[in-house]
Protein backbone atom coordinates (compact mmCIF):
# COMPACT_ATOMS: atom_id res chain seq x y z
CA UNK A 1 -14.52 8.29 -4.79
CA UNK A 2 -15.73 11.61 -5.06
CA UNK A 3 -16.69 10.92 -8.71
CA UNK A 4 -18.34 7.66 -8.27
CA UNK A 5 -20.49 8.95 -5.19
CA UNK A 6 -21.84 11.15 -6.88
CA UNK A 7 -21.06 14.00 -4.77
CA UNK A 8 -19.34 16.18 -7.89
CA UNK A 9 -17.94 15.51 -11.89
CA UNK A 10 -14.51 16.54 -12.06
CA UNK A 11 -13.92 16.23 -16.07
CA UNK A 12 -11.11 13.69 -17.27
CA UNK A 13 -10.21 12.66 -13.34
CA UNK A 14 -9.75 9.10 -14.50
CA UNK A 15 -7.06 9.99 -16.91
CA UNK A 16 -5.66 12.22 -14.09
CA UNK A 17 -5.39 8.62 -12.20
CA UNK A 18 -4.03 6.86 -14.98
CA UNK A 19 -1.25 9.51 -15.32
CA UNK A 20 -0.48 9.25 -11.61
CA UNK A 21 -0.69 5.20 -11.44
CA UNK A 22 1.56 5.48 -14.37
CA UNK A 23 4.12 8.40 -12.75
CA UNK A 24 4.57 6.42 -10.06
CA UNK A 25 5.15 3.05 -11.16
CA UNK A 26 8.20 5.10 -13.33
CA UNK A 27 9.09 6.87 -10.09
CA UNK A 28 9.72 3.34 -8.37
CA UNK A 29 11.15 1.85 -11.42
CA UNK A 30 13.63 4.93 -11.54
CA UNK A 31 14.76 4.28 -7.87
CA UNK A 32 15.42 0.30 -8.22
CA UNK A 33 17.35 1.47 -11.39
CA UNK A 34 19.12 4.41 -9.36
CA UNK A 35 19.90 2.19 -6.25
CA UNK A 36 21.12 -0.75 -8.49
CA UNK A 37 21.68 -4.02 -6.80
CA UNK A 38 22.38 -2.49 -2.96
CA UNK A 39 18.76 -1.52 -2.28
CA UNK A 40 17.54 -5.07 -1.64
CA UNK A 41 20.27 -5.16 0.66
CA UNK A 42 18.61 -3.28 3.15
CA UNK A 43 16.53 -4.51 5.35
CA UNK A 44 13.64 -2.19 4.90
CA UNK A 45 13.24 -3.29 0.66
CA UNK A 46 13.65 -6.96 1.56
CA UNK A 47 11.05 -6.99 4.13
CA UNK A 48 8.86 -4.83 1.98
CA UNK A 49 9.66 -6.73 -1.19
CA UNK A 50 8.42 -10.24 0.48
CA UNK A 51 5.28 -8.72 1.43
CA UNK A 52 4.61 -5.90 -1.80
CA UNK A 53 2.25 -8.27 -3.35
CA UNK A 54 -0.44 -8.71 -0.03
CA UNK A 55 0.21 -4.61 0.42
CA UNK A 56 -1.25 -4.30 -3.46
CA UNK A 57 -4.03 -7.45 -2.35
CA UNK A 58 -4.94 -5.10 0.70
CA UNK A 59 -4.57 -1.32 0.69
CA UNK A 60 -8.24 -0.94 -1.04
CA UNK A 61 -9.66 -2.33 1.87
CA UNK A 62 -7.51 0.25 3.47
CA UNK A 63 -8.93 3.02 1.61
CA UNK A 64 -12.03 2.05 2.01
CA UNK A 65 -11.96 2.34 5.91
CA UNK A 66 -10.02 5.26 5.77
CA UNK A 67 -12.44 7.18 3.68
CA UNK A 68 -15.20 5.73 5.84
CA UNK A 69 -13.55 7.44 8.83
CA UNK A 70 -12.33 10.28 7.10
CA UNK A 71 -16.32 11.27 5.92
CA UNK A 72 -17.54 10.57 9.58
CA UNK A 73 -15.57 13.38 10.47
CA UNK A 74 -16.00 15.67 7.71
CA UNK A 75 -12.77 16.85 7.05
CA UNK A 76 -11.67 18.62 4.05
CA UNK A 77 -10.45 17.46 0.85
CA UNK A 78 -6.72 17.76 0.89
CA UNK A 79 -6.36 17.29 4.68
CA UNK A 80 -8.45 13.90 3.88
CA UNK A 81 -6.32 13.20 1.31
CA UNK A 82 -3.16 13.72 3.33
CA UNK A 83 -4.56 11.27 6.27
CA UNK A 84 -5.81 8.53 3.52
CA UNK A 85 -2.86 8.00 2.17
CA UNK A 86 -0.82 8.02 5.39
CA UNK A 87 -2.79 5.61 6.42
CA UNK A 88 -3.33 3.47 3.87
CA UNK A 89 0.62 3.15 3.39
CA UNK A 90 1.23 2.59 7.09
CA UNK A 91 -1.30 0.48 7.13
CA UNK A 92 -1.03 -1.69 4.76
CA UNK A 93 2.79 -1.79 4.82
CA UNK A 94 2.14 -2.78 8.73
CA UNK A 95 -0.29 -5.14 8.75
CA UNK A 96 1.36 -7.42 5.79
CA UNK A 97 4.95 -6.99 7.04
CA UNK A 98 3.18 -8.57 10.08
CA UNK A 99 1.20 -11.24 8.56
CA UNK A 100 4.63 -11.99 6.21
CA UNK A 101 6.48 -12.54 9.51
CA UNK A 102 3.89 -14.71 11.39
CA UNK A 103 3.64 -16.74 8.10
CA UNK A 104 7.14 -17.30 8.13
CA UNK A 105 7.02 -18.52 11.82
CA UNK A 106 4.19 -20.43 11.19
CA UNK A 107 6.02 -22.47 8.31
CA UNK A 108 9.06 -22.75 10.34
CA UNK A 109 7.51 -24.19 12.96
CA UNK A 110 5.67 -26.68 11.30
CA UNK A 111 8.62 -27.40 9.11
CA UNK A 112 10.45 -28.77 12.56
CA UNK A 113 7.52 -30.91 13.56
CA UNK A 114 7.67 -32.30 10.12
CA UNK A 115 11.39 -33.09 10.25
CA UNK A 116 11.34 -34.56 14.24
């Protein structure tokens, strides 16, 4: 963001973001691997797992509000940083475990009618 306002040029900070995207795709491929077949056991993975694809749809929109709160109030750089992604994970991991669940109501519900 800071790049493409305009507001300073770090050198090469894409490639610092492709390294990290990268790092941490690894880092959760690691821990599936690590936890073998017991992590989607728990009920935290499989509620995250049915809704990782509308977290990835939504968490720029997210960032987007974050960072337009997070200038309003002028914080600094790694305190901003800190809150964005705090809030973009809670977020985003809220909202869609939310929207997963009421989507799954939703279709049961209209499943019954369908049936009766």
């Amino acid at each position: 963001y800071i790049q493409f306002s305009g507001k300073a040029n770090i050198p090469y900070l894409e490639v610092i973001h492709i390294f990290y995207c990268i790092n941490a795709v690894m880092f959760c491929y690691v821990c599936a691997v690590s936890g073998g077949k017991n992590i989607m056991r728990k009920f935290v993975f499989k509620e995250i797992n049915k809704c990782s694809y509308y977290i990835y749809l939504i968490h720029p929109l997210f960032i987007f509000i974050a960072d337009d709160k997070i200038n309003a109030l002028g914080l600094r750089q790694g305190t901003a940083m800190l809150i964005r992604s705090a809030a973009v994970y809670i977020c985003s991991v809220l909202f869609c475990g939310i929207y997963v669940k009421a989507k799954e109501e939703i279709k049961a519900v209209l499943l019954l009618r369908k049936k009766s």
